[in-house]
C-alpha atoms as a PDB file:
ATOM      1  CA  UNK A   1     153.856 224.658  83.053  1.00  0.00           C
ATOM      2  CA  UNK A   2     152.731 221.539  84.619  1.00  0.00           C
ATOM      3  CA  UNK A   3     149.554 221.954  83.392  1.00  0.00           C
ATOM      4  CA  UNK A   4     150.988 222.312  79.407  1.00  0.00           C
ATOM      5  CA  UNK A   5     152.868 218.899  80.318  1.00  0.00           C
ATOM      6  CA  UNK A   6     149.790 217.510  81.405  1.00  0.00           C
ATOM      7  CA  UNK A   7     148.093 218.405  77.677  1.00  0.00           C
ATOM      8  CA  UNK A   8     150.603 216.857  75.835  1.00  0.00           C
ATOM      9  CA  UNK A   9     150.921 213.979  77.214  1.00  0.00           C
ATOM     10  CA  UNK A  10     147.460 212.862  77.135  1.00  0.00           C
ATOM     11  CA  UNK A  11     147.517 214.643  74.051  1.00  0.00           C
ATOM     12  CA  UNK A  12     150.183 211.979  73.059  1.00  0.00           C
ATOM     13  CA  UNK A  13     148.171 209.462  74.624  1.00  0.00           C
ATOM     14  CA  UNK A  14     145.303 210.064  72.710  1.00  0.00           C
ATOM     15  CA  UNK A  15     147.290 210.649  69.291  1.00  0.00           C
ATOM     16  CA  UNK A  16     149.331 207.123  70.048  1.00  0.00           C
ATOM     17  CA  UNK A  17     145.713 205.211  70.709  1.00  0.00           C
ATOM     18  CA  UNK A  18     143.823 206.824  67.893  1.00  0.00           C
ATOM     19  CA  UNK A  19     147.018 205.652  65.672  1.00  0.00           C
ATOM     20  CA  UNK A  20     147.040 201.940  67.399  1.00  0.00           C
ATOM     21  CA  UNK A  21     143.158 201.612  66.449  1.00  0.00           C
ATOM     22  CA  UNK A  22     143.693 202.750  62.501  1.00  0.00           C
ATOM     23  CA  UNK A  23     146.380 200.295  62.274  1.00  0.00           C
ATOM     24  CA  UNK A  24     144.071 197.487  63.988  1.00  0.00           C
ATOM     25  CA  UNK A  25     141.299 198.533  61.784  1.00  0.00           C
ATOM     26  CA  UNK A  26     143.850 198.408  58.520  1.00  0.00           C
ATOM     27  CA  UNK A  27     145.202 194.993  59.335  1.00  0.00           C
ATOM     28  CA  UNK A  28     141.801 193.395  58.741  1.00  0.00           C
ATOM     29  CA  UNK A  29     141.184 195.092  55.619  1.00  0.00           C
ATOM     30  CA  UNK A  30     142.151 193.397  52.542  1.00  0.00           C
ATOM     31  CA  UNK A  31     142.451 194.672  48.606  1.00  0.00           C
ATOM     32  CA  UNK A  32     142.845 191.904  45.600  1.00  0.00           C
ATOM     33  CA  UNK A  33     145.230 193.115  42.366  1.00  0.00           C
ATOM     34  CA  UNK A  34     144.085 191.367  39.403  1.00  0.00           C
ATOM     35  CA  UNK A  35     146.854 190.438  36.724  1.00  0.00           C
ATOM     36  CA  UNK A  36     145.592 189.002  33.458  1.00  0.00           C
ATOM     37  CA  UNK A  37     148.616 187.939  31.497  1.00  0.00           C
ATOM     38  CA  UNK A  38     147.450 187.661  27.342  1.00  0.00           C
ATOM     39  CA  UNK A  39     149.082 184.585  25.445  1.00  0.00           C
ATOM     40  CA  UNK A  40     151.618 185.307  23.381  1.00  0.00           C
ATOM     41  CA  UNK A  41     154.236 183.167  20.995  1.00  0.00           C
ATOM     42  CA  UNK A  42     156.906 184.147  18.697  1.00  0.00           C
ATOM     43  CA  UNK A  43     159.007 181.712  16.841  1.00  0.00           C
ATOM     44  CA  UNK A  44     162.409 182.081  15.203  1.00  0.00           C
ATOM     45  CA  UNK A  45     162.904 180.344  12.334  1.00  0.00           C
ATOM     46  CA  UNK A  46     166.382 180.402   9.724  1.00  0.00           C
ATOM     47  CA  UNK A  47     165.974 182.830   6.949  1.00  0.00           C
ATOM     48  CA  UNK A  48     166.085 179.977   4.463  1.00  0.00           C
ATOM     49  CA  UNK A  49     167.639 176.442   3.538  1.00  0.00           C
ATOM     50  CA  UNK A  50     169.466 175.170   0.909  1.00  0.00           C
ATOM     51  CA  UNK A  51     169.876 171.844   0.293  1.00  0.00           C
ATOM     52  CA  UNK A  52     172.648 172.804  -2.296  1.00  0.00           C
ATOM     53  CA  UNK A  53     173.256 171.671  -5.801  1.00  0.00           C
ATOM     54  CA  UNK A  54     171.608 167.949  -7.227  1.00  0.00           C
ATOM     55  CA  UNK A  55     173.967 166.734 -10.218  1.00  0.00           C
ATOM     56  CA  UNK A  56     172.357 163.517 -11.460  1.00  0.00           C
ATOM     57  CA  UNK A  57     175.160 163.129 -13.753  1.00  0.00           C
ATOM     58  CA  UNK A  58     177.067 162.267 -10.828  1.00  0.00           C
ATOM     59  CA  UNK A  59     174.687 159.872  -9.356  1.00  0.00           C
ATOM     60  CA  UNK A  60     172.233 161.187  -6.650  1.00  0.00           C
ATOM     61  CA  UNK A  61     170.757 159.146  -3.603  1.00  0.00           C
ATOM     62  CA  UNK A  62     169.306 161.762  -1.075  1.00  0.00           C
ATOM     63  CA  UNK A  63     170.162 164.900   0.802  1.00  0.00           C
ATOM     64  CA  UNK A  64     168.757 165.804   4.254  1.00  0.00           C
ATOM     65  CA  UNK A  65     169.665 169.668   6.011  1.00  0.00           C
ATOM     66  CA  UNK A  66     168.829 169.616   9.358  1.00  0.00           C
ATOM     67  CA  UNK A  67     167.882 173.025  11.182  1.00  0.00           C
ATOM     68  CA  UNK A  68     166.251 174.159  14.685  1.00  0.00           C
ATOM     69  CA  UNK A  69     163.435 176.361  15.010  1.00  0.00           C
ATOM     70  CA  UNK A  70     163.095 178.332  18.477  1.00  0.00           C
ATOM     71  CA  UNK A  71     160.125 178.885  19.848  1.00  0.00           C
ATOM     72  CA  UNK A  72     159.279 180.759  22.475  1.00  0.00           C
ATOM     73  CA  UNK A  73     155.898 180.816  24.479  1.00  0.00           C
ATOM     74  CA  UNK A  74     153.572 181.895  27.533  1.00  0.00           C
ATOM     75  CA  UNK A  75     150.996 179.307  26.450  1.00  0.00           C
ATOM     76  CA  UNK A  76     150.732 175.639  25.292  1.00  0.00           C
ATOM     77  CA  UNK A  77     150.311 175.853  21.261  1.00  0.00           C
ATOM     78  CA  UNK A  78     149.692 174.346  18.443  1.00  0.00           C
ATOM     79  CA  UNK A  79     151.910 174.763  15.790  1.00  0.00           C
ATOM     80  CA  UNK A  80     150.716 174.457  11.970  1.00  0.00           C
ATOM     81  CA  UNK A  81     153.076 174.063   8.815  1.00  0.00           C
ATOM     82  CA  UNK A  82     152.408 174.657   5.465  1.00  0.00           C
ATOM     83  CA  UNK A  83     154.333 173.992   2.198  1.00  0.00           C
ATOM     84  CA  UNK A  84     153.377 176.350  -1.083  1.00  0.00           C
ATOM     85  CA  UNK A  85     155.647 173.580  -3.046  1.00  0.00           C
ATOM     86  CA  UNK A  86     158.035 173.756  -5.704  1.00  0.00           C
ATOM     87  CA  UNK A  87     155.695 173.793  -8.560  1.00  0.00           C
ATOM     88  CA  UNK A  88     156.523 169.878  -9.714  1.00  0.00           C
ATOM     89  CA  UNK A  89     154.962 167.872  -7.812  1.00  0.00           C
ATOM     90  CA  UNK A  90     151.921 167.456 -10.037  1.00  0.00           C
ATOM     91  CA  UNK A  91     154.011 167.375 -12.890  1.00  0.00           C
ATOM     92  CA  UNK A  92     154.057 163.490 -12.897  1.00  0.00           C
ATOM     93  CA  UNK A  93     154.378 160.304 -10.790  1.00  0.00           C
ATOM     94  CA  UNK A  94     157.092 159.956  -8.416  1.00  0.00           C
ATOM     95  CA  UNK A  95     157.861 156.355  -6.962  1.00  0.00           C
ATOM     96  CA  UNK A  96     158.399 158.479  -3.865  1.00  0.00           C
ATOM     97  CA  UNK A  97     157.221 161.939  -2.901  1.00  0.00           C
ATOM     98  CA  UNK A  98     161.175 163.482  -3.486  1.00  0.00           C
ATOM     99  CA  UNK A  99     160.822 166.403  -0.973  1.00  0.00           C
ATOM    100  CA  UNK A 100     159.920 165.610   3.070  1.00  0.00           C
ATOM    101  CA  UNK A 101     159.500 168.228   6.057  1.00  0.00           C
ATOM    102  CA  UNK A 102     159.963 166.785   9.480  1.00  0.00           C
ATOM    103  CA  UNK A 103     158.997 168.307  12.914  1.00  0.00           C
ATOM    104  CA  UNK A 104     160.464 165.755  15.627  1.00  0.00           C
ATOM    105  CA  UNK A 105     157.545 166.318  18.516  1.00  0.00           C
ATOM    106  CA  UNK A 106     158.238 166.850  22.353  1.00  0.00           C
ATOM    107  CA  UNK A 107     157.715 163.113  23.056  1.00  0.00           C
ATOM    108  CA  UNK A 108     159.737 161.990  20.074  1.00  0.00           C
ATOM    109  CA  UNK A 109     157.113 160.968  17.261  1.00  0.00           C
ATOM    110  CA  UNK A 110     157.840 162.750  13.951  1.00  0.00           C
ATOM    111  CA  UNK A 111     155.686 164.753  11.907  1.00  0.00           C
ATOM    112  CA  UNK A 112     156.231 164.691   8.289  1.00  0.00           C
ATOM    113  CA  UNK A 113     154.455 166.344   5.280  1.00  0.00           C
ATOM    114  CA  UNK A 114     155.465 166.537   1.954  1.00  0.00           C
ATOM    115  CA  UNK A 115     156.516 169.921  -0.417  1.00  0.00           C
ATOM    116  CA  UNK A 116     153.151 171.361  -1.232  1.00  0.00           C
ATOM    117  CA  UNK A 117     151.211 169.741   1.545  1.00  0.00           C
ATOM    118  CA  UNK A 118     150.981 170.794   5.881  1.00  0.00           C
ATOM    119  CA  UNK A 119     151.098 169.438   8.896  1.00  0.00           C
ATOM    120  CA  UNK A 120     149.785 169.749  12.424  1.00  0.00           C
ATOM    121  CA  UNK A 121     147.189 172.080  13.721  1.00  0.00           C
ATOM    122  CA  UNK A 122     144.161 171.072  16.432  1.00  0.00           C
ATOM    123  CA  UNK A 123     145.485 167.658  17.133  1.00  0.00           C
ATOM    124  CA  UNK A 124     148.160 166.306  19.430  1.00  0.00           C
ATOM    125  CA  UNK A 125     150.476 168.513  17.172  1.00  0.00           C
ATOM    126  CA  UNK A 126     151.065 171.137  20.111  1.00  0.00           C
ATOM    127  CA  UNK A 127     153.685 172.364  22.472  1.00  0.00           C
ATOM    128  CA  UNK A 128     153.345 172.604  26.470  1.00  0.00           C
ATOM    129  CA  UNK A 129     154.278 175.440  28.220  1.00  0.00           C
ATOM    130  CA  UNK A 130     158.038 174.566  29.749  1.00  0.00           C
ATOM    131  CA  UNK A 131     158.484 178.339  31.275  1.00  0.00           C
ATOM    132  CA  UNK A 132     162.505 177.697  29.070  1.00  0.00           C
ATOM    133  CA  UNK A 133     162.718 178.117  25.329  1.00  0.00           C
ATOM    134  CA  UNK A 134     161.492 175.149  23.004  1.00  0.00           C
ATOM    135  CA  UNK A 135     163.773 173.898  20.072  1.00  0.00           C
ATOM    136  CA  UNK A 136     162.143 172.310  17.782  1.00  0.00           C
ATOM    137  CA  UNK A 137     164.238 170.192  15.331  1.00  0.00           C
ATOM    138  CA  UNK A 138     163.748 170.426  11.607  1.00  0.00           C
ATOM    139  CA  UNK A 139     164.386 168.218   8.466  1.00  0.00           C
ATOM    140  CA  UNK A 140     164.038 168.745   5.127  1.00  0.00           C
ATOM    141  CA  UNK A 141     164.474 165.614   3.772  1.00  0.00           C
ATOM    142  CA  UNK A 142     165.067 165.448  -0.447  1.00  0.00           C
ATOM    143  CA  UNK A 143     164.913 161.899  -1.421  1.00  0.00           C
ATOM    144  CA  UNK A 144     165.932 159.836  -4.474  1.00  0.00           C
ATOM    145  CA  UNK A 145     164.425 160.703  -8.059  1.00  0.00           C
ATOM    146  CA  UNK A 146     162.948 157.494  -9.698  1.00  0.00           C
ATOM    147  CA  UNK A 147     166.311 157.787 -12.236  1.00  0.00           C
ATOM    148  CA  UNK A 148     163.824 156.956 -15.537  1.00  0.00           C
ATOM    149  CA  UNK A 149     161.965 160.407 -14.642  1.00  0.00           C
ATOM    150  CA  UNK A 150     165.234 162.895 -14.135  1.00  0.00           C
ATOM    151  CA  UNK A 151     164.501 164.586 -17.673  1.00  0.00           C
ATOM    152  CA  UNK A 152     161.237 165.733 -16.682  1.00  0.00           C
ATOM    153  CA  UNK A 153     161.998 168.389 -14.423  1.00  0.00           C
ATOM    154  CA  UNK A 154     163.135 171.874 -15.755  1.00  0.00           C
ATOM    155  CA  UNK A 155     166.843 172.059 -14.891  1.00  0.00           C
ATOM    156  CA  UNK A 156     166.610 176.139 -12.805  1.00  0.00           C
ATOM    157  CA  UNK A 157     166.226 177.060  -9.420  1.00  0.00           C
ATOM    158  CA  UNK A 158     163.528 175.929  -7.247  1.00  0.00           C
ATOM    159  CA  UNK A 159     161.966 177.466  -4.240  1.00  0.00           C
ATOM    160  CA  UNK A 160     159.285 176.700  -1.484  1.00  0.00           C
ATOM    161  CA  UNK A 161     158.089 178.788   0.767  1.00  0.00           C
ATOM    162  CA  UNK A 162     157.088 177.137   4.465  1.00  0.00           C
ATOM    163  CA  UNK A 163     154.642 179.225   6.829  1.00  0.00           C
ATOM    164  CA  UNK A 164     154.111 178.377  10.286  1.00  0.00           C
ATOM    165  CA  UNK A 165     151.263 179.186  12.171  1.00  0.00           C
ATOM    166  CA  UNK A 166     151.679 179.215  16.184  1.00  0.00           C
ATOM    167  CA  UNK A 167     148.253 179.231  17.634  1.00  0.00           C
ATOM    168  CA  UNK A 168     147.080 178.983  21.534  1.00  0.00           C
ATOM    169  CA  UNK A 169     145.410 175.822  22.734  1.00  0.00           C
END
């Protein structure tokens, strides 16, 4: 009997020291895990604006509708904005351009474009990165109508359509 005892523990013994060397030999092993994270962007825009009903009859000076678009990122961006217009704006001289789109940037400076025209792109025009979602403040901006040229747009409904391009820089 005392010799069984004696097997097992050295058996034991050996088992335990056999064990403490695989661990020793583990804990100087390392293994790198690569994670590659893609960019990605999606921004949130209103399904549309209406800057209501113009009644020059009534006398008209300007009408601005503000909105916010979200935007939501992995990635510093660019962000690109194009206008298809309304269809008059070659239709004859304005004193002013009537119809404005403003993008007020992170550090304050606006961007503006006019109705059939874009803005933004490869230049300073981007977003960083802020880990939090990024509101971006929006204007459309529909100014006064030289009042001698009125009668020389069609009276009807008119519609742009803006597209916005979110790119990774």
């Amino acid at each position: 009997m005392k010799r069984v005892l004696v097997i097992a523990l050295v058996s034991v013994f050996v088992f335990g020291i056999s064990m403490v060397t695989m661990a020793d030999s583990l804990d100087g092993n390392q293994m790198s895990v690569l994670l590659t994270l893609l960019p990605y962007a999606r921004i949130e825009v209103p399904e549309g604006l209406d800057l209501g009903v113009i009644d020059f009859y009534e006398g008209f000076n300007e009408r601005r509708l503000d909105a916010t678009l979200n935007l939501f990122t992995n990635t510093n961006v660019h962000v690109h904005v194009s206008s298809r217009g309304f269809g008059f704006e070659n239709r004859f001289v304005w004193e002013t351009q009537p119809i404005y789109y403003h993008i007020v940037q992170q550090n304050g400076n606006i961007l503006s474009f006019t109705s059939g025209g874009s803005h933004g792109g490869w230049g300073d025009y981007g977003f960083n990165w802020t880990g939090e979602m990024i509101e971006i403040p929006f204007r459309v901006w529909f100014r006064r109508i030289n009042a001698d040229n009125f009668y020389k747009i069609e009276a009807k409904e008119w519609t742009d359509v803006i597209t916005l391009t979110v790119s990774a820089r």
